[in-house]
C-alpha atoms as a PDB file:
ATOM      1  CA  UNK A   1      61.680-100.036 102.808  1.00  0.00           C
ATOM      2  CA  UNK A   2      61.669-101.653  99.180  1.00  0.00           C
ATOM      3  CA  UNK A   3      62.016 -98.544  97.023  1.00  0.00           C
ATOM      4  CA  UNK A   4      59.186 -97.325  95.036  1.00  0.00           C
ATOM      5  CA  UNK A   5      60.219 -97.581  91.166  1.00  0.00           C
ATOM      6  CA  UNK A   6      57.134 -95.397  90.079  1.00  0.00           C
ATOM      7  CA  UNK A   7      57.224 -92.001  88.803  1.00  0.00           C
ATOM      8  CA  UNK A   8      58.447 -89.867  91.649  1.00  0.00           C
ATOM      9  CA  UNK A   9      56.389 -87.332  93.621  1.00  0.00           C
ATOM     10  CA  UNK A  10      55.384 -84.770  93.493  1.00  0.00           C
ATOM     11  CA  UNK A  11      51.820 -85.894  91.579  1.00  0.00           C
ATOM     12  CA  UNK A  12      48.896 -83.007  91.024  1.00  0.00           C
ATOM     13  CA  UNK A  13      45.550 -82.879  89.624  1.00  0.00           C
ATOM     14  CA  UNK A  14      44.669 -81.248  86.470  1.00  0.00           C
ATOM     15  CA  UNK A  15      41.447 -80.981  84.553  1.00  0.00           C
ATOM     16  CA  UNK A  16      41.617 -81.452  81.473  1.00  0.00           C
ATOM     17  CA  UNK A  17      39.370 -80.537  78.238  1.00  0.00           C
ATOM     18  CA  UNK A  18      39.414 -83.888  76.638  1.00  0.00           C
ATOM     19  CA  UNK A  19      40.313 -86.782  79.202  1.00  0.00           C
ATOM     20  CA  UNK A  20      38.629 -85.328  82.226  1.00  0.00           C
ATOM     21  CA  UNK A  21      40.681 -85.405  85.438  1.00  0.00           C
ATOM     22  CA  UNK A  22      44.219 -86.292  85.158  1.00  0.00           C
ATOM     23  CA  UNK A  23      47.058 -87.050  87.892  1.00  0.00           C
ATOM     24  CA  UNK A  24      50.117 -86.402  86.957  1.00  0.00           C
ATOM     25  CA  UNK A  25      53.369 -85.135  87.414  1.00  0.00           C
ATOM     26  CA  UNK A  26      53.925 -81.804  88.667  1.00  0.00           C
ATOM     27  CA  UNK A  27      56.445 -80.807  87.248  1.00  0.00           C
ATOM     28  CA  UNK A  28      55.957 -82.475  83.686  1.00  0.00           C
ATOM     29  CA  UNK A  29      53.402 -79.702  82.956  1.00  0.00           C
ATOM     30  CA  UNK A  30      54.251 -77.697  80.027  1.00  0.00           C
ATOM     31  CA  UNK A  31      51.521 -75.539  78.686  1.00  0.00           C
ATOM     32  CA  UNK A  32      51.736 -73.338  75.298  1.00  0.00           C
ATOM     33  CA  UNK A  33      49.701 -71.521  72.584  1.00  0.00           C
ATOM     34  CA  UNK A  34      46.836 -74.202  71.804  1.00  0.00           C
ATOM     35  CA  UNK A  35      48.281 -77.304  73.646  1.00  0.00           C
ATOM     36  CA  UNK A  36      49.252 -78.956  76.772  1.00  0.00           C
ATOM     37  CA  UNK A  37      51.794 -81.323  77.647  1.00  0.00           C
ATOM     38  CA  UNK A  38      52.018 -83.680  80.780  1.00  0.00           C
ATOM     39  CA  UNK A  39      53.232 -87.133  82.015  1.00  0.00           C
ATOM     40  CA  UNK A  40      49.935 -88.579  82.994  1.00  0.00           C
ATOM     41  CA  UNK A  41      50.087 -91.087  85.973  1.00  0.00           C
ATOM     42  CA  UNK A  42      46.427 -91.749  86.249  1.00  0.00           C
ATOM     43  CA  UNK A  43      42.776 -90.678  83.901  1.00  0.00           C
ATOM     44  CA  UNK A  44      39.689 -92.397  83.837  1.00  0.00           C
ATOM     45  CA  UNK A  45      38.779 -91.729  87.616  1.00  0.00           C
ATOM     46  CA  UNK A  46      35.352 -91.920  89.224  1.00  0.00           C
ATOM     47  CA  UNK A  47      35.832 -88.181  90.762  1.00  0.00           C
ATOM     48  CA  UNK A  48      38.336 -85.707  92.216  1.00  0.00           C
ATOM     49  CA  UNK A  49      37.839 -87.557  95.596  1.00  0.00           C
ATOM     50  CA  UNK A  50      40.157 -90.407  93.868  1.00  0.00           C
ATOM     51  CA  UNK A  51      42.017 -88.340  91.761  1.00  0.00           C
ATOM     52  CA  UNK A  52      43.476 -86.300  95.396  1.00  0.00           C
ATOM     53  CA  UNK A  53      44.115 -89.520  96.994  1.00  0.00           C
ATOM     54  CA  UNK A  54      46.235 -90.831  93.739  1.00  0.00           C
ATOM     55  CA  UNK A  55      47.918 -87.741  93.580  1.00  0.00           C
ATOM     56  CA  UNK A  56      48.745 -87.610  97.676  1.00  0.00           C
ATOM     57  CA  UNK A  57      50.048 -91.347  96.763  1.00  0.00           C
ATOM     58  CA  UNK A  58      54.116 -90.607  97.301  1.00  0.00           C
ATOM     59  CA  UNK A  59      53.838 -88.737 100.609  1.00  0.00           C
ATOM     60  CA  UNK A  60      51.660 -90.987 102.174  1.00  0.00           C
ATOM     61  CA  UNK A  61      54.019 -93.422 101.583  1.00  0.00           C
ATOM     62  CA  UNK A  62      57.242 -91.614 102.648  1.00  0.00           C
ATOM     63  CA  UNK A  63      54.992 -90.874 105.661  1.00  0.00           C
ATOM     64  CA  UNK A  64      54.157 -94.271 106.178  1.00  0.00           C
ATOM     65  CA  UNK A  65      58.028 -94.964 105.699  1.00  0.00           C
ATOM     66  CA  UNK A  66      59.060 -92.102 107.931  1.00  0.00           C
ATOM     67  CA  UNK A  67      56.213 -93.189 110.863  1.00  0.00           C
ATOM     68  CA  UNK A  68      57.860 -96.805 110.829  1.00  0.00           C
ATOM     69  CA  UNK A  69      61.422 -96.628 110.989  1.00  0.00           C
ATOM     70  CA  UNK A  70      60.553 -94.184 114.140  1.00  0.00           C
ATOM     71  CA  UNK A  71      58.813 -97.338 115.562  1.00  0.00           C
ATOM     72  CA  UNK A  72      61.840 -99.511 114.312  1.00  0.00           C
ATOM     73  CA  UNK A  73      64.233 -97.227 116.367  1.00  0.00           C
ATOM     74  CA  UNK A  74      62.119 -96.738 119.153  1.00  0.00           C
ATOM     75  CA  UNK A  75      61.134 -93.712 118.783  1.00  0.00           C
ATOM     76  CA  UNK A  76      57.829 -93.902 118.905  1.00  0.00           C
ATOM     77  CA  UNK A  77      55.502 -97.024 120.166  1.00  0.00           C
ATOM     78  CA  UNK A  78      52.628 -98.176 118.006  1.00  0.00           C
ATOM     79  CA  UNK A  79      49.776-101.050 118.219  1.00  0.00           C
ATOM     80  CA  UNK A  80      51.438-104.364 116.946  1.00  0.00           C
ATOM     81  CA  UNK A  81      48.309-104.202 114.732  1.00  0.00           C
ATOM     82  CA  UNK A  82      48.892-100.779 113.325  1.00  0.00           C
ATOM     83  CA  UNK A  83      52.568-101.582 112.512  1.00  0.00           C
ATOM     84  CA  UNK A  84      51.039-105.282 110.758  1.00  0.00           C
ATOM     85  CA  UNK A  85      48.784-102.744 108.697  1.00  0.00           C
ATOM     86  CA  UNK A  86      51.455 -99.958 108.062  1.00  0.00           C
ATOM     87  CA  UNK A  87      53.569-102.824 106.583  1.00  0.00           C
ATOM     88  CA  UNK A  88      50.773-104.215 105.000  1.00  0.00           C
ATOM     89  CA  UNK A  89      49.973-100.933 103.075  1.00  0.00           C
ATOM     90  CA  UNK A  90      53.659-100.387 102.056  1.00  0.00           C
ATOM     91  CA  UNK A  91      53.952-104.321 100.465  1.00  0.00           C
ATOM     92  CA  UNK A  92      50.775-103.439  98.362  1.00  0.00           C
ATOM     93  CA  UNK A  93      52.380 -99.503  97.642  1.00  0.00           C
ATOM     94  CA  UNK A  94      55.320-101.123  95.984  1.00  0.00           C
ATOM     95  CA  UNK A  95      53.451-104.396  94.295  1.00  0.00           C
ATOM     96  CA  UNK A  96      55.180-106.734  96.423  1.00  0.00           C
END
């Protein structure tokens, strides 16, 4: 796999008082008397059901990565389909 040049998991989401729900990165959260800091990777979304699937973003994709180099060794057998899709998904993942 291509690797992913994004802002590296872990990803959470937050609520915040003036933008809403935010995804960001864990571990960039730094809170203190009056003020909150953060490295936002996403705001503006339609609802916490997007916001949890943004934020789950970099383990399904090691997942996805981990699921088909098993296939690739022959580890495990999957639907030619399923492996067209899995690839598919990945190529998008990384803007490819």
């Amino acid at each position: 796999m291509s690797e992913f040049k994004g802002t590296p998991g872990p990803w959470e989401v937050i609520e915040s008082l003036h933008e809403g729900l935010v995804v960001i990165h864990k571990e960039s959260l730094e809170e203190g008397q009056g003020w909150i800091g953060y490295t936002s990777i996403a705001s503006e979304l339609q609802g916490r059901d997007d916001a949890n699937l943004i934020a789950a973003a970099p383990e399904l994709l090691s997942a996805l990565d981990l699921i088909l180099s098993y296939h690739d060794e022959g580890n495990c057998v999957l639907h030619r389909e399923d492996v067209s899709s899995a690839r598919a998904a990945i190529s998008k993942a990384l803007g490819q």
